[in-house]
Protein backbone atom coordinates (compact mmCIF):
# COMPACT_ATOMS: atom_id res chain seq x y z
CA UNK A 1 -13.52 -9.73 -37.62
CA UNK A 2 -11.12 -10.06 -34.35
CA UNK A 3 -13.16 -11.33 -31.70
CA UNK A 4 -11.97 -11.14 -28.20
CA UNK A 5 -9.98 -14.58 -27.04
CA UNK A 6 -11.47 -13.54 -22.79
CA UNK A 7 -14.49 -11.78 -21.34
CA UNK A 8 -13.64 -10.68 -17.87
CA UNK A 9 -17.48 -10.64 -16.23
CA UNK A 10 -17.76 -8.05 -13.48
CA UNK A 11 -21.24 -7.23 -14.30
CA UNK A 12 -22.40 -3.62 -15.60
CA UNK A 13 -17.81 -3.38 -15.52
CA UNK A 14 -17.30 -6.76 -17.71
CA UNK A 15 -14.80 -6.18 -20.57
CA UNK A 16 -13.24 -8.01 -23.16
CA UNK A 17 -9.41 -8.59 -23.75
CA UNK A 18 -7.65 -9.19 -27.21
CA UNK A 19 -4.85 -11.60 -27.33
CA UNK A 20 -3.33 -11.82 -30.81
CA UNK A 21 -0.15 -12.29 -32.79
CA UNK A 22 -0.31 -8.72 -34.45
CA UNK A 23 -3.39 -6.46 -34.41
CA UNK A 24 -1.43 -3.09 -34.07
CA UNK A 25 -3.38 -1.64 -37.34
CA UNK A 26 -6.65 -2.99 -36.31
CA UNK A 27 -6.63 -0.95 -32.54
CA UNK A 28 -8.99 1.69 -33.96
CA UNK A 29 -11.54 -1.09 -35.42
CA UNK A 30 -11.91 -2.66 -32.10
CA UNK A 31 -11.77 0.59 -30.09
CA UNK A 32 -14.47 1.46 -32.96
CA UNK A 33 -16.57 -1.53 -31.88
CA UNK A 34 -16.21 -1.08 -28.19
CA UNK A 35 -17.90 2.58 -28.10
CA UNK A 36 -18.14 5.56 -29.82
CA UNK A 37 -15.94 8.20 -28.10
CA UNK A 38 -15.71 11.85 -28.06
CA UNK A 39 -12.00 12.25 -28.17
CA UNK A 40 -8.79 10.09 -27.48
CA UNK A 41 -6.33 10.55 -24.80
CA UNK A 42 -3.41 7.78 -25.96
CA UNK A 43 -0.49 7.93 -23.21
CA UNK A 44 2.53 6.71 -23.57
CA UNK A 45 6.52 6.41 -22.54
CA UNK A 46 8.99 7.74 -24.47
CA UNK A 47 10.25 4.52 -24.71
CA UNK A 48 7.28 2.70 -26.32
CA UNK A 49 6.22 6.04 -28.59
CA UNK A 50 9.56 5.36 -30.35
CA UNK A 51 8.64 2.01 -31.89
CA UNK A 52 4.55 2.30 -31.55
CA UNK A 53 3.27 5.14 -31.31
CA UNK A 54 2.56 6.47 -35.18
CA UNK A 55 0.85 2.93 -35.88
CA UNK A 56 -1.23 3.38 -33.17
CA UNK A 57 -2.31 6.79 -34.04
CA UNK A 58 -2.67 5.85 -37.66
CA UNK A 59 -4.62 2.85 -36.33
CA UNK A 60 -7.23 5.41 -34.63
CA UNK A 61 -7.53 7.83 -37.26
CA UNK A 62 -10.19 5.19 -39.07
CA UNK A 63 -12.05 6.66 -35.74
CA UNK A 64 -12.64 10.35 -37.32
CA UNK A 65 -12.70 11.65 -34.24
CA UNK A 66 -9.80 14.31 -32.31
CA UNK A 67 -6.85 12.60 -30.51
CA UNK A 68 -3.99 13.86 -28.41
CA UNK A 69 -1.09 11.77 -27.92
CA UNK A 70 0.71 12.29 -24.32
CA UNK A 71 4.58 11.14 -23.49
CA UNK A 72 5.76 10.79 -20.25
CA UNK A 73 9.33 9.42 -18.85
CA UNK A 74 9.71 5.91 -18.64
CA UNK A 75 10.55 3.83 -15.73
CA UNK A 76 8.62 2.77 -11.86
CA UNK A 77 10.17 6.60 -10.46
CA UNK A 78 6.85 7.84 -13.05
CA UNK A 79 4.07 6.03 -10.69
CA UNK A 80 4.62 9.55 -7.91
CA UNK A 81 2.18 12.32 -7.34
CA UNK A 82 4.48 14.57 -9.57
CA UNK A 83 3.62 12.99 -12.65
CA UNK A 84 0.75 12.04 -11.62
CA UNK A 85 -0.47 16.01 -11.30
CA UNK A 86 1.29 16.21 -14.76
CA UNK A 87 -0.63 14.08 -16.56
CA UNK A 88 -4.20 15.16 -15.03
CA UNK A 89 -3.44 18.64 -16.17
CA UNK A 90 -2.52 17.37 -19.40
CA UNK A 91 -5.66 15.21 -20.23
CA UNK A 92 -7.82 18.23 -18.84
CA UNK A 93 -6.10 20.80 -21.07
CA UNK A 94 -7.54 19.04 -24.17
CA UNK A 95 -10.83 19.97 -23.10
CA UNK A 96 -12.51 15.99 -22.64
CA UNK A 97 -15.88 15.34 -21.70
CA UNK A 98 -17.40 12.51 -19.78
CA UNK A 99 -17.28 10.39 -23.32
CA UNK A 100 -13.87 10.68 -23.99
CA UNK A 101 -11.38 7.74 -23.27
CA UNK A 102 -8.02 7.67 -22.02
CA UNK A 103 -5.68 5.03 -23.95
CA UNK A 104 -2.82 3.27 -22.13
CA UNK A 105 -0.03 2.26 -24.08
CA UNK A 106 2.47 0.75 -22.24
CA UNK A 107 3.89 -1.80 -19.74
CA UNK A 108 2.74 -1.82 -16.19
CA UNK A 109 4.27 2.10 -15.11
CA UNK A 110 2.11 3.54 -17.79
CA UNK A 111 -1.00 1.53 -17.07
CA UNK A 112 -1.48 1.81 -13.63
CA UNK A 113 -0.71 5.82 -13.59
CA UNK A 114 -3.31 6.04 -16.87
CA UNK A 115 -5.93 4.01 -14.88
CA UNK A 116 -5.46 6.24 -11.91
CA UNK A 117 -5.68 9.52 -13.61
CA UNK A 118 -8.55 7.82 -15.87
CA UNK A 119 -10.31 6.95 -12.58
CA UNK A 120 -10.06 10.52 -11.13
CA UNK A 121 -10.43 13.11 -14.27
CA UNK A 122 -14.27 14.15 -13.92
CA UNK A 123 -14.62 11.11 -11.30
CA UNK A 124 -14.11 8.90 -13.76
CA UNK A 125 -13.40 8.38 -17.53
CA UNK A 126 -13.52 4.95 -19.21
CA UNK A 127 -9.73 3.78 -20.39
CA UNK A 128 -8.57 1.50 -22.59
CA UNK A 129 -5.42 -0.49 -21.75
CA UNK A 130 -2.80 -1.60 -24.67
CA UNK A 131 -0.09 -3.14 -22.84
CA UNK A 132 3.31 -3.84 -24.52
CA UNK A 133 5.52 -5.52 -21.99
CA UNK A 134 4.38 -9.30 -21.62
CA UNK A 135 4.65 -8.58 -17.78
CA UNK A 136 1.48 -6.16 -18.50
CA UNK A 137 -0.20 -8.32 -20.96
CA UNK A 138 -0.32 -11.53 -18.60
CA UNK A 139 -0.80 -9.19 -15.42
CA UNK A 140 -0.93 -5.65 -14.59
CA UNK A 141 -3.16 -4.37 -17.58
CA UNK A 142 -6.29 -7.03 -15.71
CA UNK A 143 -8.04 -6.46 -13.24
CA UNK A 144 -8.39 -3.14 -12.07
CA UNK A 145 -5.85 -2.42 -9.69
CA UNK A 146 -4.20 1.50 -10.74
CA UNK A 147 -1.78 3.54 -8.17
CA UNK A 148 1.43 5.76 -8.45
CA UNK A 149 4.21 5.01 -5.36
CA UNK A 150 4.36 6.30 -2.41
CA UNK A 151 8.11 7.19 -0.45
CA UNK A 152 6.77 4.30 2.02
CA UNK A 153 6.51 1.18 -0.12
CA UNK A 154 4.91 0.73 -4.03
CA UNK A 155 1.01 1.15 -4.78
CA UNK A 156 0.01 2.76 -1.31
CA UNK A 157 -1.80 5.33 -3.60
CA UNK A 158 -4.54 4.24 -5.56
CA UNK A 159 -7.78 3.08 -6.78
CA UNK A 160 -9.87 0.35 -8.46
CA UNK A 161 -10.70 0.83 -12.00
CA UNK A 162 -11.77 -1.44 -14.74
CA UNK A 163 -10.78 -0.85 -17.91
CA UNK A 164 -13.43 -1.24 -20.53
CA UNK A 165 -10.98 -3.44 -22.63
CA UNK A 166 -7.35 -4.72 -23.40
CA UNK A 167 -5.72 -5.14 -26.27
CA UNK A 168 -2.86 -7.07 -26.46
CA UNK A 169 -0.62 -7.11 -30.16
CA UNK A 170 2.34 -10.58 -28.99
CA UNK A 171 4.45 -8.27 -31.49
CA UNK A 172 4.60 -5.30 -29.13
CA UNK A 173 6.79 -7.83 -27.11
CA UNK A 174 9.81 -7.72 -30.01
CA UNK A 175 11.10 -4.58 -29.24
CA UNK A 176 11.74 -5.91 -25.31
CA UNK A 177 15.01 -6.65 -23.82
CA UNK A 178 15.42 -10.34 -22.29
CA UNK A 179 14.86 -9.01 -18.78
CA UNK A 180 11.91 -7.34 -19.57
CA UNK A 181 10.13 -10.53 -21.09
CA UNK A 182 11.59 -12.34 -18.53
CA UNK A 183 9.95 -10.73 -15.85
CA UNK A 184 6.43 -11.10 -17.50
CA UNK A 185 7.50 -14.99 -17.02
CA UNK A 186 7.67 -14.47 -13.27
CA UNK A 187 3.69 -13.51 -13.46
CA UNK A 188 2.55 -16.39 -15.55
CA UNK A 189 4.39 -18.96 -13.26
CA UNK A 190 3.08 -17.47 -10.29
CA UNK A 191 -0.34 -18.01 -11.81
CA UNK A 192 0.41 -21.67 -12.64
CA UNK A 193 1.47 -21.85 -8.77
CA UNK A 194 -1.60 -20.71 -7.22
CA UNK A 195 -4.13 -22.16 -9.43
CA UNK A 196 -3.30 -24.90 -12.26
CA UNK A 197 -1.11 -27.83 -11.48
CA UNK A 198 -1.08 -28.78 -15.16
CA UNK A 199 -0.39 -25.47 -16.27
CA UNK A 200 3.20 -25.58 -14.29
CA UNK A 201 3.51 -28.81 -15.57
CA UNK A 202 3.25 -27.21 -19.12
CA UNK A 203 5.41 -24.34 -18.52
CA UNK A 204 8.31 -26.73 -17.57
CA UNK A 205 8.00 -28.06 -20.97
CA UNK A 206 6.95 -24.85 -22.79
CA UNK A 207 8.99 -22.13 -20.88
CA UNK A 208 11.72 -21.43 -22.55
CA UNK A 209 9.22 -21.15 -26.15
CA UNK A 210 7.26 -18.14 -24.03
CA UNK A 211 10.81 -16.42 -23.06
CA UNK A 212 11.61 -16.97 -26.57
CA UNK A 213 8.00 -15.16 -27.96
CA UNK A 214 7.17 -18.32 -29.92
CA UNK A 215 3.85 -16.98 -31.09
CA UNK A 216 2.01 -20.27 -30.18
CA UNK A 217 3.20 -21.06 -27.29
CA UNK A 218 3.33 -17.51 -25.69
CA UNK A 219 -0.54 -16.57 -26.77
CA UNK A 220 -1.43 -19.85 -25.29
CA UNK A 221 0.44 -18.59 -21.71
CA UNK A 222 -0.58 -14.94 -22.07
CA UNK A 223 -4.26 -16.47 -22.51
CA UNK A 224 -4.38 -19.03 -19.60
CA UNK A 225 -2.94 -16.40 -17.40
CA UNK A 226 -5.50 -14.13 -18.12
CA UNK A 227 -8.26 -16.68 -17.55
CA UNK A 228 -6.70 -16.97 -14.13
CA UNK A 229 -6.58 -13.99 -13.26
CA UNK A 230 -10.17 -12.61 -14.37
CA UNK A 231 -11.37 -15.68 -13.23
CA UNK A 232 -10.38 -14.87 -9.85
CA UNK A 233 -10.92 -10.96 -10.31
CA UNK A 234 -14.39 -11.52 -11.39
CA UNK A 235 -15.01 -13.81 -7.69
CA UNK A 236 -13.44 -11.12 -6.00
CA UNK A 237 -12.98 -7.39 -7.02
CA UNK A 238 -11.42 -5.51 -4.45
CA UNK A 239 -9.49 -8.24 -2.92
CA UNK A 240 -11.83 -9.04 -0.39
CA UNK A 241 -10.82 -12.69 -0.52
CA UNK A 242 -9.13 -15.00 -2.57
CA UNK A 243 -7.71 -12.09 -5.13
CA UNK A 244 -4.84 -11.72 -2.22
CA UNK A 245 -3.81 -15.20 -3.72
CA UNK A 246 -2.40 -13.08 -6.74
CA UNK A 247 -0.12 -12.03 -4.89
CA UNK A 248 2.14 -15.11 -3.90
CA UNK A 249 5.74 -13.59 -4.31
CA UNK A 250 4.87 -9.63 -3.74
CA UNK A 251 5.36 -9.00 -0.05
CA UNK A 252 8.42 -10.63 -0.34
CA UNK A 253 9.14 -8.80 -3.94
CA UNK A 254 7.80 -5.61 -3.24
CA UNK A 255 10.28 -5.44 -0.13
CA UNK A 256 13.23 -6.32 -2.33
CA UNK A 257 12.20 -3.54 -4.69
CA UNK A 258 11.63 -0.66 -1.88
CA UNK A 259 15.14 -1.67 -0.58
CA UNK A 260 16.62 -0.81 -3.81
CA UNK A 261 14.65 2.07 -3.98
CA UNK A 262 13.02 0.74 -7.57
CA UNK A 263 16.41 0.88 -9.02
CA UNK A 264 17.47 -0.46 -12.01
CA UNK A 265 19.36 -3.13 -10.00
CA UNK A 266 16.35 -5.17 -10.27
CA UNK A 267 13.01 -4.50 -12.14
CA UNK A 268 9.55 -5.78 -10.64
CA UNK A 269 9.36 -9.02 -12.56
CA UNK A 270 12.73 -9.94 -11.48
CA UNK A 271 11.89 -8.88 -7.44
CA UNK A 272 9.24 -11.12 -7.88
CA UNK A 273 11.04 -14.25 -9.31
CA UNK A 274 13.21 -13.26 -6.21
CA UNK A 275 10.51 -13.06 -3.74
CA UNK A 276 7.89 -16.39 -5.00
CA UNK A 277 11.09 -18.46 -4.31
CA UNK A 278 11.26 -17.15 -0.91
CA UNK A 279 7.59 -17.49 0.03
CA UNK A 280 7.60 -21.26 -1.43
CA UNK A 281 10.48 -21.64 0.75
CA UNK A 282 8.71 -20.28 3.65
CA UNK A 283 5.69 -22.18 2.72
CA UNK A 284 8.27 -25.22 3.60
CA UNK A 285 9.62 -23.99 6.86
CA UNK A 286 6.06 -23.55 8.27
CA UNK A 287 5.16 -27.74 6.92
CA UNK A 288 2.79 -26.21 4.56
CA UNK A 289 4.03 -27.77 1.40
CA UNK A 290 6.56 -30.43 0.40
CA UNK A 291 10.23 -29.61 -0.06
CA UNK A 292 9.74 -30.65 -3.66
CA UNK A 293 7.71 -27.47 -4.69
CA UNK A 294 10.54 -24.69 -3.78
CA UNK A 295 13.06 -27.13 -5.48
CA UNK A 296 10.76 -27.75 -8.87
CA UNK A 297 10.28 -23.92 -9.39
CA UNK A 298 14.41 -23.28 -8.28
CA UNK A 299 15.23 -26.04 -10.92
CA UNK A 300 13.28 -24.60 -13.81
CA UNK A 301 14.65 -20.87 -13.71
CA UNK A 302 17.98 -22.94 -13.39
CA UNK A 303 17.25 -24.40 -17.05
CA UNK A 304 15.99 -21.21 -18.18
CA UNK A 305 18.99 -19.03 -16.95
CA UNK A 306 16.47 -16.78 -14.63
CA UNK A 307 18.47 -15.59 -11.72
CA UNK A 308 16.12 -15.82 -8.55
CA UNK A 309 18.46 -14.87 -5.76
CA UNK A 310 18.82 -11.65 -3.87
CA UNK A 311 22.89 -12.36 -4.29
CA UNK A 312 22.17 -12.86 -8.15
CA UNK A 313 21.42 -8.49 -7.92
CA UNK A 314 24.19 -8.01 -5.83
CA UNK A 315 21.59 -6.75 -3.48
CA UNK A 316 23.16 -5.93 0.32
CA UNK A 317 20.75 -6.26 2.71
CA UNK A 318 19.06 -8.76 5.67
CA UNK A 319 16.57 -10.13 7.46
CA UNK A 320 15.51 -7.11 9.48
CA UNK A 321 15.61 -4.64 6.16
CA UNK A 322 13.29 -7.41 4.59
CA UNK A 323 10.96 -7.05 7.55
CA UNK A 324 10.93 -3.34 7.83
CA UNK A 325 10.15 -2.84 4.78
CA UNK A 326 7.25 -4.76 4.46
CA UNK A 327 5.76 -2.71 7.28
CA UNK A 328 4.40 -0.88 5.07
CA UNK A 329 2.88 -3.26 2.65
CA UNK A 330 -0.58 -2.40 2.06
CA UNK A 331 -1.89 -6.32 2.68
CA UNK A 332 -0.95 -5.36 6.34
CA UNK A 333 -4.08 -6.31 8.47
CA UNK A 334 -4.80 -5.47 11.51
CA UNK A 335 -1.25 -4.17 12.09
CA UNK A 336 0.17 -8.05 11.28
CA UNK A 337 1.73 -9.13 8.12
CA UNK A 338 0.29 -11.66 5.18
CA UNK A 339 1.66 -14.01 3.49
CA UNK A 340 0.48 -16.30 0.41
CA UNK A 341 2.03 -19.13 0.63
CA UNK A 342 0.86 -22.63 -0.85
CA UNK A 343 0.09 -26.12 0.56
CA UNK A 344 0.39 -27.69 -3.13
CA UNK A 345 0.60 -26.77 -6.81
CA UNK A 346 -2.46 -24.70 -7.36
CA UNK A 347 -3.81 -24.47 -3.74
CA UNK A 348 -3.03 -21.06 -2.03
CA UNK A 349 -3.64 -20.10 1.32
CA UNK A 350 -3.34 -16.61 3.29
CA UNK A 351 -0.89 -16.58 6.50
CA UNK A 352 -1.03 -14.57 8.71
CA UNK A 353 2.55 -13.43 10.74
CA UNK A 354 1.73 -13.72 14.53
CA UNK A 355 5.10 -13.74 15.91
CA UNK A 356 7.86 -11.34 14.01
CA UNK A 357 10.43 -14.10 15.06
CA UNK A 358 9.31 -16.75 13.02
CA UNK A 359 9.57 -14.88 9.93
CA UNK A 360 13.28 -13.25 11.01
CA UNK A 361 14.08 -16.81 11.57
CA UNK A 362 12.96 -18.06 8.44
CA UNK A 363 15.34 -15.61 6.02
CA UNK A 364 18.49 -16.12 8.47
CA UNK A 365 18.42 -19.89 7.98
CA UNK A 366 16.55 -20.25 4.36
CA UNK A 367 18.09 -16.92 2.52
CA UNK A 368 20.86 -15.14 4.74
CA UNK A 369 23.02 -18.73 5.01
């Protein structure tokens, strides 16, 4: 019997997450032992349906039970109100009840649009995520945190929604180009960054394994950065506190991304490689945190061949762009930026911008050279 490797405890909302090598025939089994379920809602991208979608239906028809397979477009443009309408309409034309569940399968696009749609269909049905991009596995398929994209910056629409469980197969990751598991790396450092000074001393030693799926190596990773991040999820729900910590990297990365208008120029993970170097650095300029801490992180993507530069995307743009697009961040407070930045490995802080100038100052001298 495959017992789960995490319990994330959020009370009468806990839920358990699966971490194994390959447990793609055994989804229905553990969906089976989770709750018995009216009908089955699995959602998907035509990208992932073509390499895992008939052995996860075959998985869940152990269940006995009606299922309806949805496929939407792939890519970040699918998180909009559009397909967002779509995919409501779609679930309700199946005819669910309140006991039917709604089954993610996906990276991070498909999750947080499922979880959304999951958390408004008939004010709420429980979902189930199965994430397939390691980016999704070690991040986005945790905690809660659904939205689609608004035209004024990335997950301004949106809710909080626990799953009731994740399942996550390591072989899902094969079919993934090298960006794509590359970019889940950018989450599991960050985690090492903000909470576990041994863990970052591990991943300098064990990075390149995880990049290259070495099934050991990569379950351990996908594990501790779950532990993290539930850890820190289940102190803090609805980012009241310390769950802004999770974000060291985004206001800087989201920016990046909104620039490019989510292009294909650069994906998330990458924006976010992109944008932890820059808030390390700016940790630094403000004599938060050693020198030695930007250089450690810039030196290991060196060894692993990670570009982490805005000029490694060929992305045109400066300090004021950066700046007004963060404006509409949604960890604006008060109508003044924040910004995670740390005083050592694994000790996070929240700073808040008073003066516009010192930030403008910062990426002319440390980024626009």
């Amino acid at each position: 019997m495959i017992k789960p490797r995490i319990k994330v405890k959020l009370g009468e909302n806990s839920y358990p997450i699966y971490i194994e090598e390959n447990i793609v025939s055994e989804i229905g089994n553990i969906i089976g032992k989770i709750g018995s379920f009216s009908k089955y809602i699995l959602v998907t991208d035509s990208n992932v349906a073509k390499f895992y979608l008939k052995d996860v239906e075959n998985s869940l028809k152990i269940l006995q039970k009606p299922f309806k397979s949805i496929i939407l477009r792939p890519g970040e443009k699918t998180k909009s109100f559009k397909n967002l309408n779509y995919l409501v309409e779609k679930i309700l034309q199946n005819k669910i009840d309140r006991n039917s569940v709604v089954i993610a399968l996906g990276g991070g696009v498909i999750g947080d649009l499922v979880g959304f749609a999951a958390s408004i269909v008939l004010r709420g049905l429980p979902y189930i995520q199965i994430p397939t991009t390691l980016l999704a596995q070690v991040d986005s398929s945790v905690g809660g945190k659904t939205g689609i994209n608004s035209i004024y910056g990335k997950n301004l629409i949106g809710s909080f929604k626990q799953p009731i469980a994740v399942i996550s197969s390591l072989n899902m990751l094969d079919s993934l180009q090298k960006r794509e598991i590359n970019s889940g790396y950018a989450e599991i450092l960050k985690y090492s960054l903000i909470a576990d000074k041994n863990f970052f001393k591990w991943l300098l030693d064990n990075g390149k394994d995880i990049i290259n799926l070495q099934p050991k190596n990569c379950i351990k990773a996908i594990k501790k950065s779950c532990e993290i991040k539930s850890n820190i999820v289940s102190m803090d729900e609805k980012e009241s506190g310390i769950r802004a910590f999770l974000n060291l990297g985004h206001t800087f990365g989201h920016s990046i991304e909104s620039i490019t208008n989510y292009s294909k120029k650069i994906n998330h993970g990458e924006a976010i490689f992109v944008g932890t170097l820059m808030a390390l650095k700016f940790s630094n300029y403000l004599n938060l945190c050693k020198s030695e801490i930007p250089k450690k992180y810039q030196e290991h993507l060196k060894i692993l061949g990670i570009k982490h530069l805005i000029d490694d995307y060929k992305i045109k743009t400066n300090s004021e762009e950066i700046y007004k697009h963060m404006l509409f961040d949604k960890k604006m407070t008060n109508g003044k930026l924040n910004f995670i930045v740390i005083r050592d490995f694994g000790k996070p802080q929240i700073y808040k911008l008073e003066n516009k100038k010192t930030l403008i100052t910062f990426l002319r001298k440390e980024v626009f050279k």
